[in-house]
N, C-alpha and C. Protein backbone atom coordinates (compact mmCIF):
# COMPACT_ATOMS: atom_id res chain seq x y z
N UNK A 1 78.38 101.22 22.56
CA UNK A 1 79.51 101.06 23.34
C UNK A 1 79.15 101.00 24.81
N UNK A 2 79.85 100.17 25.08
CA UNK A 2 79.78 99.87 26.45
C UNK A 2 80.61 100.92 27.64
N UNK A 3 79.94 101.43 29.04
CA UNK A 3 80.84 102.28 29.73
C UNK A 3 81.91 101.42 30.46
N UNK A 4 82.99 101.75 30.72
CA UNK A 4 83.53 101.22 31.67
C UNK A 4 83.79 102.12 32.77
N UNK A 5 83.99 101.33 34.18
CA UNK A 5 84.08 101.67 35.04
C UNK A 5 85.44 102.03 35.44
N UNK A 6 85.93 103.34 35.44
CA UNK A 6 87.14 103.91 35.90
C UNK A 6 87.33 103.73 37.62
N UNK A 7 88.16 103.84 38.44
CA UNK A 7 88.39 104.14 39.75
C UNK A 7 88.71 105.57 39.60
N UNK A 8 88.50 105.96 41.38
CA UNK A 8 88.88 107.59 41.08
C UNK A 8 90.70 107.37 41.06
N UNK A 9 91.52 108.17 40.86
CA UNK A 9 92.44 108.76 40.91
C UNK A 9 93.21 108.96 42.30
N UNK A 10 92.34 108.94 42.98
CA UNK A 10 93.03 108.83 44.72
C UNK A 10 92.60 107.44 45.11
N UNK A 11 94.17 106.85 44.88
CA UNK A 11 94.46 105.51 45.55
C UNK A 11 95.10 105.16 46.88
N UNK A 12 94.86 106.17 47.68
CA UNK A 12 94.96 105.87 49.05
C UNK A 12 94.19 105.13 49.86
N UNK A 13 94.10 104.14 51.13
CA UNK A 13 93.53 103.43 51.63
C UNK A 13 93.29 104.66 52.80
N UNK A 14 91.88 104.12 53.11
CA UNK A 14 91.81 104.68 54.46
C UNK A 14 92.22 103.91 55.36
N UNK A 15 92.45 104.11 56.55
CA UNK A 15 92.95 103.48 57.17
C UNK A 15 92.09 102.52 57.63
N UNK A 16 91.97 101.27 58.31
CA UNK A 16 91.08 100.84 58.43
C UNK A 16 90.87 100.25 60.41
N UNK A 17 91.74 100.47 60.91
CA UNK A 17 92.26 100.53 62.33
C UNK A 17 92.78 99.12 63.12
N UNK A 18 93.46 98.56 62.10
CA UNK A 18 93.88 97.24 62.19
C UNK A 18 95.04 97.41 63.17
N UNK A 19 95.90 98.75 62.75
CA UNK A 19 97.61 99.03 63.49
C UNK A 19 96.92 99.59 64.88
N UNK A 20 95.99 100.07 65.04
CA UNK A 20 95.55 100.46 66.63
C UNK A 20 95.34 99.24 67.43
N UNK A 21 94.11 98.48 66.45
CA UNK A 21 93.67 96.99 67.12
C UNK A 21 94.97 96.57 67.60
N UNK A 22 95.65 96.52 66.93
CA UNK A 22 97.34 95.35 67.03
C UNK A 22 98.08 96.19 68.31
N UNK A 23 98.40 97.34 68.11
CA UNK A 23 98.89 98.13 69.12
C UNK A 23 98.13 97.97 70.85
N UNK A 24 96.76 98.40 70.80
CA UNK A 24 96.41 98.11 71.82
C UNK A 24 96.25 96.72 72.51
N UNK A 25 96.02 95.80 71.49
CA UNK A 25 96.46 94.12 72.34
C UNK A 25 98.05 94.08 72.82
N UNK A 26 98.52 94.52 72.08
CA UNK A 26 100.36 94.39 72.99
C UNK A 26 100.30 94.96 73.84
N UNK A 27 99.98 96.35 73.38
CA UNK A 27 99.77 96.96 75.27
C UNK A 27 99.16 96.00 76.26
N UNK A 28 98.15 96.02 76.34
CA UNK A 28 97.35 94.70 76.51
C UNK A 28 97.96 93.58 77.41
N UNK A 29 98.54 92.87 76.63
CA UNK A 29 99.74 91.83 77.12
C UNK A 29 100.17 92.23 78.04
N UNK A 30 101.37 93.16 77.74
CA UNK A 30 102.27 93.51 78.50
C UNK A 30 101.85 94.23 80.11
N UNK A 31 100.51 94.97 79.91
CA UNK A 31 100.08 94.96 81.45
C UNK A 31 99.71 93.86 81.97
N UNK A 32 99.59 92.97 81.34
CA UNK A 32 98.91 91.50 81.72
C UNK A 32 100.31 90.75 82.05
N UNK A 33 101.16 91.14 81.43
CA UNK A 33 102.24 89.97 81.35
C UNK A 33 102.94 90.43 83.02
N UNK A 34 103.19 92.29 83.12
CA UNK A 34 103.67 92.56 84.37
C UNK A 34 103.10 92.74 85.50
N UNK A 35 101.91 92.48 85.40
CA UNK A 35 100.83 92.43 86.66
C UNK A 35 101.26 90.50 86.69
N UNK A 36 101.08 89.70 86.27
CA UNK A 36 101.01 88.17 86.69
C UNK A 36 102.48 88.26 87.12
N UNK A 37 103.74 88.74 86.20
CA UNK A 37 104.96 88.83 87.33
C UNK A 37 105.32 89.51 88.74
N UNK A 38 104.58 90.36 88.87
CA UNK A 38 104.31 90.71 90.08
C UNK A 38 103.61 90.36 90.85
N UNK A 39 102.36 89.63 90.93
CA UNK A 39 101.58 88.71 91.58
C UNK A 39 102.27 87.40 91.79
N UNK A 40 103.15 86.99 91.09
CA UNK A 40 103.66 85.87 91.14
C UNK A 40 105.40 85.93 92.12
N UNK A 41 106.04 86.84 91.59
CA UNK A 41 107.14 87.46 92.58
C UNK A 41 106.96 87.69 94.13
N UNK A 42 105.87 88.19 94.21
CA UNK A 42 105.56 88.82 95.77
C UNK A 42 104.63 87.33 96.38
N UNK A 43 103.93 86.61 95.63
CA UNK A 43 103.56 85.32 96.58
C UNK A 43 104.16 84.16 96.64
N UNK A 44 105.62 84.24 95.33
CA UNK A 44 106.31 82.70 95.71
C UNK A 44 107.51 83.35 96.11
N UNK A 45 107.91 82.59 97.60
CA UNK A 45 109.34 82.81 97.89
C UNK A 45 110.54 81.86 97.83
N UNK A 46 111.55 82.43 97.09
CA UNK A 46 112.41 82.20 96.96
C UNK A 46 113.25 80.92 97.85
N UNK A 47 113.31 81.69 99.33
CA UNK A 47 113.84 81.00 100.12
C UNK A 47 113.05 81.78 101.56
N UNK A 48 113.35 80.80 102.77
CA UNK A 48 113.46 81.29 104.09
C UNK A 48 114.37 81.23 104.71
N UNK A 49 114.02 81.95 106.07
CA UNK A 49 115.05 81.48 106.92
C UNK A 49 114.96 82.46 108.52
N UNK A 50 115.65 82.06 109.06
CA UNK A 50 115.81 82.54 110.44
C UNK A 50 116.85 83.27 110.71
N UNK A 51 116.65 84.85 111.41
CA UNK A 51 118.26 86.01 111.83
C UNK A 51 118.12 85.87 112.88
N UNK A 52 119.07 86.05 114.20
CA UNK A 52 119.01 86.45 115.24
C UNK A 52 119.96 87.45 115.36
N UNK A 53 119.74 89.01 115.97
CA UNK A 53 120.58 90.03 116.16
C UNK A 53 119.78 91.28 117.02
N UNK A 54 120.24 92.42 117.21
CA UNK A 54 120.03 93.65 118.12
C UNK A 54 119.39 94.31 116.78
N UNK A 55 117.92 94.71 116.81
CA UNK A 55 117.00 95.25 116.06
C UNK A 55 117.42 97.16 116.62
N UNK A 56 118.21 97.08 115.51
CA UNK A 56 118.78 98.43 115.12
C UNK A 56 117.81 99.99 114.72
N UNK A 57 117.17 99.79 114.23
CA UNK A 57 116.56 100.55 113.37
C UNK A 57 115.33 99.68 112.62
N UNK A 58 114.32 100.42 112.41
CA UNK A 58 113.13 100.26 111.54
C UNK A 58 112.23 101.98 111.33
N UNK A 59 112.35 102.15 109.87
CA UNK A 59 111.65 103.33 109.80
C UNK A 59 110.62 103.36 108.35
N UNK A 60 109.44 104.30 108.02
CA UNK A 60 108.75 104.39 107.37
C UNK A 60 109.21 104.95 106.22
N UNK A 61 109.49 104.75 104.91
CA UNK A 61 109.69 105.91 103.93
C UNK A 61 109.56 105.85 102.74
N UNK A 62 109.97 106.60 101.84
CA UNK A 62 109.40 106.06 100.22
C UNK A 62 108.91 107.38 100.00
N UNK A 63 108.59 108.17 98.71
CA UNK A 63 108.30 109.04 98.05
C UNK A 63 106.53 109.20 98.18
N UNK A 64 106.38 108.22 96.84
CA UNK A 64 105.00 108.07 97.48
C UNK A 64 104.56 106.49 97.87
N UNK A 65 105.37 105.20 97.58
CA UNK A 65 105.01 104.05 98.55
C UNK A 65 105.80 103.96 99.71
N UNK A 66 105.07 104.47 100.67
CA UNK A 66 105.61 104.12 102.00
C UNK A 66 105.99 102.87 102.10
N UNK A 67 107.17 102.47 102.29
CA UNK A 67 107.36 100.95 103.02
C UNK A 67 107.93 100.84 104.56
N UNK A 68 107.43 100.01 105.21
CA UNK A 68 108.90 99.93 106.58
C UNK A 68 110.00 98.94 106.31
N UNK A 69 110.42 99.73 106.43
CA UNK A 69 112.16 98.93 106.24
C UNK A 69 113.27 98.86 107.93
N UNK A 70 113.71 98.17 108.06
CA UNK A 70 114.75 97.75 109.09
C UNK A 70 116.01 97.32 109.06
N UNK A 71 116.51 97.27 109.86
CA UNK A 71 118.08 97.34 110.11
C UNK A 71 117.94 96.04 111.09
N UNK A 72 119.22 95.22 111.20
CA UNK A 72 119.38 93.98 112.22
C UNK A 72 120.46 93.96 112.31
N UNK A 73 121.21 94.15 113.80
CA UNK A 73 122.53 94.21 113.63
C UNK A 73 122.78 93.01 114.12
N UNK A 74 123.48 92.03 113.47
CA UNK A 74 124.15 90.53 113.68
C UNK A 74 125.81 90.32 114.54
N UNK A 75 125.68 90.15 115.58
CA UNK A 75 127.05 89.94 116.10
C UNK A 75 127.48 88.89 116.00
N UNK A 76 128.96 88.55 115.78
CA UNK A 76 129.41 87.09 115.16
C UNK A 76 130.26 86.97 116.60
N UNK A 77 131.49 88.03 116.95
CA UNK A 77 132.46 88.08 118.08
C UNK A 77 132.19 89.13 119.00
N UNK A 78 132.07 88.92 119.91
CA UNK A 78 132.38 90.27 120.63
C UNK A 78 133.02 91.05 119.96
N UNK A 79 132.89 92.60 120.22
CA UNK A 79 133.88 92.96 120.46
C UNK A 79 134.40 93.66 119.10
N UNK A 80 133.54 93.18 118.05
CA UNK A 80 133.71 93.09 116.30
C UNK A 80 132.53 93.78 116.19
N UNK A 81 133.09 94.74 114.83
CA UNK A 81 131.81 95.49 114.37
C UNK A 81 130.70 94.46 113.64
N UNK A 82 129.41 94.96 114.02
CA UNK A 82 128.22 93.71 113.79
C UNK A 82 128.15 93.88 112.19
N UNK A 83 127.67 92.67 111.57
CA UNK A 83 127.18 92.52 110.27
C UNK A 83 126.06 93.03 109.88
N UNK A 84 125.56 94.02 109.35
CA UNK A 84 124.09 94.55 108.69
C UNK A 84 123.02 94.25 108.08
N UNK A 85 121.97 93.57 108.48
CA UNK A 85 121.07 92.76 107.84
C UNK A 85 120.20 93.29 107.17
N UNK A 86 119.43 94.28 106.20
CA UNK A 86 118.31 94.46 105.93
C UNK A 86 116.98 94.24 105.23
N UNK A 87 116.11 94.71 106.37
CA UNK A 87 114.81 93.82 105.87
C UNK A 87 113.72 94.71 105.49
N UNK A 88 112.73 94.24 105.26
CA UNK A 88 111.35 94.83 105.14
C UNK A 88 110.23 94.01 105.25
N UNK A 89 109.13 95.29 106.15
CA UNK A 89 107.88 94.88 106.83
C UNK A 89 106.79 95.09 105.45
N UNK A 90 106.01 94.24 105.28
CA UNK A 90 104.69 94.60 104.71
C UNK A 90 103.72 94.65 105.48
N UNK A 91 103.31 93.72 106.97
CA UNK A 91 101.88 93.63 107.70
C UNK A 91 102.26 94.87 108.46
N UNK A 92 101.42 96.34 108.90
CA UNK A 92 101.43 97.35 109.74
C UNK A 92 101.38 96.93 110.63
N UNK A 93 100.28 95.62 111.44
CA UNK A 93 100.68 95.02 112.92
C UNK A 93 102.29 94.59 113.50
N UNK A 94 102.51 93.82 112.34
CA UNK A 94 103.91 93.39 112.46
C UNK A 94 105.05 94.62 112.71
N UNK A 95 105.04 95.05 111.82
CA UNK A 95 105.94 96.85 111.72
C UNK A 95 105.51 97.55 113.16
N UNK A 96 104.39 97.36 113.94
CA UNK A 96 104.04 98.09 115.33
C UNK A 96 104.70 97.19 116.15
N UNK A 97 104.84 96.14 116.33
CA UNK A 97 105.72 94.47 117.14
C UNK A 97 106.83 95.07 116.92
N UNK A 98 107.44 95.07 115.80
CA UNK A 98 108.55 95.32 115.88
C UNK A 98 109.06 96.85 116.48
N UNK A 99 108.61 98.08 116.29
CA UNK A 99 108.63 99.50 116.72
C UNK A 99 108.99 99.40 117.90
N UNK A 100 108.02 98.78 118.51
CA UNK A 100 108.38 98.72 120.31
C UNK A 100 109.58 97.16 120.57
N UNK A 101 110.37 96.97 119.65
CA UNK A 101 111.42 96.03 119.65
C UNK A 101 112.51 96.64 119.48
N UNK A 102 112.79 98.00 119.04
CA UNK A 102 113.81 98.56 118.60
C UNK A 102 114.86 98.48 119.43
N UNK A 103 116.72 97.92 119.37
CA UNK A 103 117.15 98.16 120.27
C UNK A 103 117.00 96.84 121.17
N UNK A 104 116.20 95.87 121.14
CA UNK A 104 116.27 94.55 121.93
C UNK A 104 116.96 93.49 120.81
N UNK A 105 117.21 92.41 121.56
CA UNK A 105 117.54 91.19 120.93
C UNK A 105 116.61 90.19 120.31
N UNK A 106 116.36 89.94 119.63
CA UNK A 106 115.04 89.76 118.76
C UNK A 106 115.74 88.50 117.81
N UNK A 107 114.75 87.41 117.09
CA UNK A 107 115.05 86.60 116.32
C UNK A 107 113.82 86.75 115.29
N UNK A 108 114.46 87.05 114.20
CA UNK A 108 113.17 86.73 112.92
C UNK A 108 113.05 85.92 111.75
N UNK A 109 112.43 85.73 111.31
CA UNK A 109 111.58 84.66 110.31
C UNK A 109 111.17 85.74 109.65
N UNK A 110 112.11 85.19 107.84
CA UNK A 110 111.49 85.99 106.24
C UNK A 110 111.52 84.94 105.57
N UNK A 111 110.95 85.76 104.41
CA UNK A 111 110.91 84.97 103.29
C UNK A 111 111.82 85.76 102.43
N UNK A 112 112.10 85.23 101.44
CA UNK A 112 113.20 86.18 100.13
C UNK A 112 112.20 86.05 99.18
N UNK A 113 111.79 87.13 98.68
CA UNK A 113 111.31 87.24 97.03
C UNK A 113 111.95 88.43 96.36
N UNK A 114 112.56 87.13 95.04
CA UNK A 114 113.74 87.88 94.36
C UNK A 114 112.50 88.11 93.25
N UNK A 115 113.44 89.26 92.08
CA UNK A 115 112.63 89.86 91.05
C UNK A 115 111.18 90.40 91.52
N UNK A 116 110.77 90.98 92.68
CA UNK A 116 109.83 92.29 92.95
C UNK A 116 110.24 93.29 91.39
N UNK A 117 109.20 93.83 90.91
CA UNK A 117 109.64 94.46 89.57
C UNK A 117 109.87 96.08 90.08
N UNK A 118 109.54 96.25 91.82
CA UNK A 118 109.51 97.60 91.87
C UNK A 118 109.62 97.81 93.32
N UNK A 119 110.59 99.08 93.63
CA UNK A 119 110.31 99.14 95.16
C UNK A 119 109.27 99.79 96.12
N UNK A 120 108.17 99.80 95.52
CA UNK A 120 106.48 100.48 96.24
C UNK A 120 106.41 99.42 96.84
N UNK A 121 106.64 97.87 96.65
CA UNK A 121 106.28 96.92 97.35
C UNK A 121 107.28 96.96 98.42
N UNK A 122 108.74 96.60 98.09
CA UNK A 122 109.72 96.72 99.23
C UNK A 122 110.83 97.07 98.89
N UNK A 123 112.24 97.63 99.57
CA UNK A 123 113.38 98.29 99.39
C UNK A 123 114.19 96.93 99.36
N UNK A 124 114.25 96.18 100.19
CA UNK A 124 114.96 94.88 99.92
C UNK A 124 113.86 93.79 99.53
N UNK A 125 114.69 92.40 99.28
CA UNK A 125 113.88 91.30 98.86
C UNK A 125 113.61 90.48 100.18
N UNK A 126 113.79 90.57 101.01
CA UNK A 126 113.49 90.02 102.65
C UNK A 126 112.88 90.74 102.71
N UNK A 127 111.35 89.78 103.48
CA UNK A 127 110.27 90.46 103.82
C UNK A 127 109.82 89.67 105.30
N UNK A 128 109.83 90.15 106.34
CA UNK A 128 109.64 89.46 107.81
C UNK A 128 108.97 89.34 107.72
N UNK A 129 108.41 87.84 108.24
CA UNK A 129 106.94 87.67 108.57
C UNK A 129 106.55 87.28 110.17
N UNK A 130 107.35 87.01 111.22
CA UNK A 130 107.61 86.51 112.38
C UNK A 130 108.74 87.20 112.97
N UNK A 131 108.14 87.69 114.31
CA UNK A 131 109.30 88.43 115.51
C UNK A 131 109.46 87.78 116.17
N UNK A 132 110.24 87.33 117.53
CA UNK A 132 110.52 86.74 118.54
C UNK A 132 111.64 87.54 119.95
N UNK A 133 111.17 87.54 121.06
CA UNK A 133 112.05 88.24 121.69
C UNK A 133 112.85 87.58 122.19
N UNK A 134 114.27 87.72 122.19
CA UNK A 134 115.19 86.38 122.60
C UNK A 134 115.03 87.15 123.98
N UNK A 135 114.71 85.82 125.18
CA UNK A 135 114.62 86.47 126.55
C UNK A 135 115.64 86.80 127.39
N UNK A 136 117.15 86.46 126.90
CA UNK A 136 118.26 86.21 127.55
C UNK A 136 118.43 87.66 127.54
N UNK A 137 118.90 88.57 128.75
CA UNK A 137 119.05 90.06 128.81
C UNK A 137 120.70 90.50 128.25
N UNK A 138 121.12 89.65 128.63
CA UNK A 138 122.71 89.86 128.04
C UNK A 138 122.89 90.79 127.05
N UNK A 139 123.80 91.36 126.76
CA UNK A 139 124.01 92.01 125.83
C UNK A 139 124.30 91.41 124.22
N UNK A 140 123.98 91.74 123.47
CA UNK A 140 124.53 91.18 122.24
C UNK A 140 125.91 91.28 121.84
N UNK A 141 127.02 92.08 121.95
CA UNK A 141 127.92 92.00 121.78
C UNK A 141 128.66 92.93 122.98
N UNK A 142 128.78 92.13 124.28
CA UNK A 142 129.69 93.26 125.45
C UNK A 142 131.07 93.66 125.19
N UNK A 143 131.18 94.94 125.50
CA UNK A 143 132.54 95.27 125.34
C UNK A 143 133.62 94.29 126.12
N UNK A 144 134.85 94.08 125.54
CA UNK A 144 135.66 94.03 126.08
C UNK A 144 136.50 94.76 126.77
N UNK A 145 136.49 94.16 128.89
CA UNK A 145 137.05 95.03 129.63
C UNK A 145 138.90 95.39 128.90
N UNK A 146 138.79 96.30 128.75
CA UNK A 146 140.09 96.89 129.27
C UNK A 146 141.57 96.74 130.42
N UNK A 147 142.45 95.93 130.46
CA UNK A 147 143.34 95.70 131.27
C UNK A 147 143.57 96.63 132.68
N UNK A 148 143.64 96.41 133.93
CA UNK A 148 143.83 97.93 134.19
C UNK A 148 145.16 97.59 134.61
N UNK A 149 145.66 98.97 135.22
CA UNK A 149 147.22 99.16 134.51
C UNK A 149 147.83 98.23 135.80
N UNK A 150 147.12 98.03 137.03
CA UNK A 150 148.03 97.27 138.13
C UNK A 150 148.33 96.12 137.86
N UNK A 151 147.69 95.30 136.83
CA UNK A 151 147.67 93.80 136.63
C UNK A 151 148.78 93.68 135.47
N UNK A 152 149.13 94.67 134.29
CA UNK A 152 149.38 95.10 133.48
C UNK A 152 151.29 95.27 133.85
N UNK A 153 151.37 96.07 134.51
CA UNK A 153 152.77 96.35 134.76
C UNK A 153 153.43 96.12 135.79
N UNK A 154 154.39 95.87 136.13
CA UNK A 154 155.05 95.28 137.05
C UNK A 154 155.52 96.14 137.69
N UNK A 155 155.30 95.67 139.53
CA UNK A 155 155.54 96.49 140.14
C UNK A 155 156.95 97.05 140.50
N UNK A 156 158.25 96.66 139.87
CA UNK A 156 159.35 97.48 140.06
C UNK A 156 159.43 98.93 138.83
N UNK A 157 158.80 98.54 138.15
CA UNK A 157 158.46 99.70 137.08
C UNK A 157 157.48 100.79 137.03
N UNK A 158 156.40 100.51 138.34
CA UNK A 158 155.92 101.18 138.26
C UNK A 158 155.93 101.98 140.17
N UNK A 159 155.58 103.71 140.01
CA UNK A 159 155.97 104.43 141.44
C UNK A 159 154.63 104.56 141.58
N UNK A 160 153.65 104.40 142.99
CA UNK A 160 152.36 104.62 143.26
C UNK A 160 152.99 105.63 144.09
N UNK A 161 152.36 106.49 144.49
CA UNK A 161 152.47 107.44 145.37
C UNK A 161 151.50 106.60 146.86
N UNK A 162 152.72 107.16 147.75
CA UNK A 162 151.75 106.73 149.43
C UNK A 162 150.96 107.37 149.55
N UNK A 163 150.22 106.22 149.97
CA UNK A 163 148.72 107.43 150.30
C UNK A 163 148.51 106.11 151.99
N UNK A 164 147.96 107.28 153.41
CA UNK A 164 147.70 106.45 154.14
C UNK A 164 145.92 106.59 154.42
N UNK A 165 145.54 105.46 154.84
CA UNK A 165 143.98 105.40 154.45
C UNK A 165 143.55 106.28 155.74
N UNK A 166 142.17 107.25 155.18
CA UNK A 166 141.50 107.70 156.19
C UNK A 166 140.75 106.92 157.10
N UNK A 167 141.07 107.65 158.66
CA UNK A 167 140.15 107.07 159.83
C UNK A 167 138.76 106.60 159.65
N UNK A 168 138.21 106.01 159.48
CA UNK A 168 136.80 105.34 159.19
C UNK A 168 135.79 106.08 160.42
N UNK A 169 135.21 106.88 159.99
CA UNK A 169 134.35 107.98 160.92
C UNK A 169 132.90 107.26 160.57
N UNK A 170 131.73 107.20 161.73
CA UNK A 170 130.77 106.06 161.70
C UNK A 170 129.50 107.47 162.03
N UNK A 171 128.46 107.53 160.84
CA UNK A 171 127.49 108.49 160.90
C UNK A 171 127.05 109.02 162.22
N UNK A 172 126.57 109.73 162.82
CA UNK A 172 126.05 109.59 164.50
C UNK A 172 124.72 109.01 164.46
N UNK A 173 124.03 108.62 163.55
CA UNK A 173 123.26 108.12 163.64
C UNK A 173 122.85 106.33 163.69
N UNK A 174 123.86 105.84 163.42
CA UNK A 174 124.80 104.68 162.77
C UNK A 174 125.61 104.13 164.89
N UNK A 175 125.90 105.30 165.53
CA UNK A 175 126.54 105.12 166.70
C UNK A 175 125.63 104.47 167.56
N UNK A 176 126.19 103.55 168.57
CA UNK A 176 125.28 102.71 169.74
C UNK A 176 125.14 103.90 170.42
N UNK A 177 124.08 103.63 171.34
CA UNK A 177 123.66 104.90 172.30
C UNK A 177 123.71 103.92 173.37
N UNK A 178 123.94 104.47 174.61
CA UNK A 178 124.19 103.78 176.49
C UNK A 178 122.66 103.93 176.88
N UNK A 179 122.21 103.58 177.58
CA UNK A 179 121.28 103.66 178.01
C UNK A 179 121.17 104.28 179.32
């Protein structure tokens, strides 16, 4: 008689590490897939364009990615509360240009990159790349004077009190001297 060959009784597979292999290539991917969207987000922009307004604010902050971020206040009317622009610096030279701009009239040049996957890079999707100092000193939005009341009301309606003007007294130093 011939033997035959039995199997043992424990028909379990060992594992053979096929579900790790498979597991760690997706992982895999997926750092691959969100590193190229983020390389690709932060160097193609969206759109540009040009602000002109009173450089409000710019400050450093973030937990642990510091970014500089800014404020641009846009006046449309006198006289009208300004529109709020905000941006963000990535070059540190640029972010120092602008520091000592705070508070002037300034024109800038961004780019927009939409879908950043995270804000370590930036707090908004405007990112300045160009400052300019508008040289005109004027104010960006001057108050409007106030009426005053003589032009305002008519003089049978209104009682000034007399007043007669003082003698015009001339310094002694200010006086001709005789010779």
């Amino acid at each position: 008689m011939t033997r035959i060959a039995v199997p043992p009784a424990d028909t379990q597979r060992r594992p053979s590490g096929r579900f790790g292999r498979f597991l760690a290539i997706v992982l895999l991917l997926a750092i691959a897939g969100a590193g190229l969207w983020t390389w690709f987000s932060l160097s193609w922009a969206y759109s540009d364009g040009t602000r002109a307004g009173v450089l409000q604010k710019l400050s450093r902050r973030g937990w642990i990615c510091k970014t500089e971020e800014g404020e641009l206040a846009q006046y449309v009317v006198a006289g009208v509360s300004p529109q709020i622009w905000l941006f963000s610096v990535r070059d540190p030279k640029l972010g120092a240009q602008l520091e000592k701009l705070v508070g002037e009239r300034v024109q800038i040049h961004y780019t927009e990159h939409s879908g950043v996957p995270t804000s370590c890079f930036a707090d908004t999707r405007y990112f300045v790349d160009r400052v300019t100092l508008i040289a005109d000193s004027a104010p960006a939005a001057a108050p409007i004077p106030a009426p005053s009341p003589s032009t305002t009301a008519s003089p049978s309606t209104t009682s000034s009190p007399s007043t007669t003007p003082s003698p015009s007294t001339t310094p002694p130093s200010a006086a001709p001297s005789s010779p």
